[in-house]
Protein backbone atom coordinates (compact mmCIF):
# COMPACT_ATOMS: atom_id res chain seq x y z
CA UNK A 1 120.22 128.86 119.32
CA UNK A 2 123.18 130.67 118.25
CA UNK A 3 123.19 132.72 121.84
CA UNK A 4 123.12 128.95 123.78
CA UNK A 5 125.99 128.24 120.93
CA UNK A 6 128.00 131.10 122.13
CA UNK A 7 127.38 130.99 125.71
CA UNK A 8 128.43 127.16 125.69
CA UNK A 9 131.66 128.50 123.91
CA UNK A 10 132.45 131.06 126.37
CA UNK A 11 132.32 128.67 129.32
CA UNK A 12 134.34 125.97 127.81
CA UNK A 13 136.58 128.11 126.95
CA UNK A 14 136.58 129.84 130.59
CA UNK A 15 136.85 126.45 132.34
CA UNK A 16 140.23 125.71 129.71
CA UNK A 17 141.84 129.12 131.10
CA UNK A 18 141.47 127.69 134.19
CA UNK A 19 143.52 124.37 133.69
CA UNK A 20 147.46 123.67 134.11
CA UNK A 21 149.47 121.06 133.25
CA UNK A 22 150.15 118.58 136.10
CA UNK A 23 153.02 119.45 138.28
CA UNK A 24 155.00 117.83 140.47
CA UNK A 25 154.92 118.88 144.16
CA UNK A 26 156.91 116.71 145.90
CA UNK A 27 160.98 117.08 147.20
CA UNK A 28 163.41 115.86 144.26
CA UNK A 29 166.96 114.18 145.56
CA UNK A 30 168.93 114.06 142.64
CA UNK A 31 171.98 113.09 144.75
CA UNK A 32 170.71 110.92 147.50
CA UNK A 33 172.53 109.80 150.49
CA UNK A 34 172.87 106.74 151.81
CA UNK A 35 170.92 106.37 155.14
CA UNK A 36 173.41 105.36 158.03
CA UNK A 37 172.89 101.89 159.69
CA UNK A 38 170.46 101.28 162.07
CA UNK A 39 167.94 98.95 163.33
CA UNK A 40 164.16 98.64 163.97
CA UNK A 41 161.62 96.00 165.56
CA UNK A 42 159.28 94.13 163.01
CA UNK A 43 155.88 93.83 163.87
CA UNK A 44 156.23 90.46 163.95
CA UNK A 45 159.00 90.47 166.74
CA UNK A 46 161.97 90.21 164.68
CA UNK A 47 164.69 92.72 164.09
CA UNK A 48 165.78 94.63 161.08
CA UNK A 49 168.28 95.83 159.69
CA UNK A 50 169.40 98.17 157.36
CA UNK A 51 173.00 96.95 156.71
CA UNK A 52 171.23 93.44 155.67
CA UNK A 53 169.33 94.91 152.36
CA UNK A 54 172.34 97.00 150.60
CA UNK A 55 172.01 97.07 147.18
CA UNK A 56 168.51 97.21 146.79
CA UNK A 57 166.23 100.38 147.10
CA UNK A 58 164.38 100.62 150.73
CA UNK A 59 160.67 101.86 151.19
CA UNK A 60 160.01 101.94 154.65
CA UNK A 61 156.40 102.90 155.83
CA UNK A 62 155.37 103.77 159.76
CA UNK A 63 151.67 102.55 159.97
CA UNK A 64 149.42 101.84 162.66
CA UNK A 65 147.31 99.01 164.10
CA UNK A 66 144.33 101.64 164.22
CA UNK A 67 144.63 103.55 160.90
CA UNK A 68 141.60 103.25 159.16
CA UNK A 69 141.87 105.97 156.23
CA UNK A 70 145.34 106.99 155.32
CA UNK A 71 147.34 103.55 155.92
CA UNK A 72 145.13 101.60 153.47
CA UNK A 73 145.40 104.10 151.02
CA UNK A 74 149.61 104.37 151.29
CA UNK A 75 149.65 100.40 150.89
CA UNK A 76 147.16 100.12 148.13
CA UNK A 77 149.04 102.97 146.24
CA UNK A 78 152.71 101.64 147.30
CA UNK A 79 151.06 98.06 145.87
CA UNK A 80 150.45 99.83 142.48
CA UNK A 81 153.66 101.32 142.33
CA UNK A 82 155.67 97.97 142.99
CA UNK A 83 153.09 96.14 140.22
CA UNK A 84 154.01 99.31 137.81
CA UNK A 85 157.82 98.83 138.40
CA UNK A 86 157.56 95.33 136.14
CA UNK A 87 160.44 93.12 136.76
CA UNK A 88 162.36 96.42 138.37
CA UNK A 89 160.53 95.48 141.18
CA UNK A 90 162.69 93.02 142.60
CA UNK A 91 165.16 95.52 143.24
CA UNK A 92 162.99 97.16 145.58
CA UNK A 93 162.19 96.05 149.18
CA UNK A 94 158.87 97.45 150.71
């Protein structure tokens, strides 16, 4: 008993030596700046532009009509981010 005792000890404590804290891997801009003018095609035939949204933070995301793994993720995630932002949200455009 004490042997299954000790051997459970030494592998939680080996799997503990073996975690980090989280962190973050992504590109910080602590000075960001702001994106010239331009404009793009909506999907649904209209035309957009940049110059039309100032004030307001812009996510802009490039999917695809045939995107079956990575697009659905992207929106479902972006989706959870907007609901997280509370009323901050309305300063954002998606």
């Amino acid at each position: 008993m004490k042997k299954r005792i000790a051997l459970g000890l030494l592998l939680l404590s080996l799997a503990a030596a073996g975690c980090k804290p989280y962190q973050y891997q992504g590109t910080e801009y602590p000075d960001p700046e702001p994106a010239a003018d331009f404009t793009l095609e909506e999907a649904t035939g209209g035309v957009y532009q940049l110059s039309e949204h100032r004030g307001k933070v812009i996510l802009i995301f490039f999917g695809y009509t045939s995107c079956p793994d990575v697009c659905p993720v992207t929106l479902s995630i972006a989706k959870q981010v907007l609901e997280g932002l509370g009323d901050d949200a309305s300063g954002v455009e998606f």
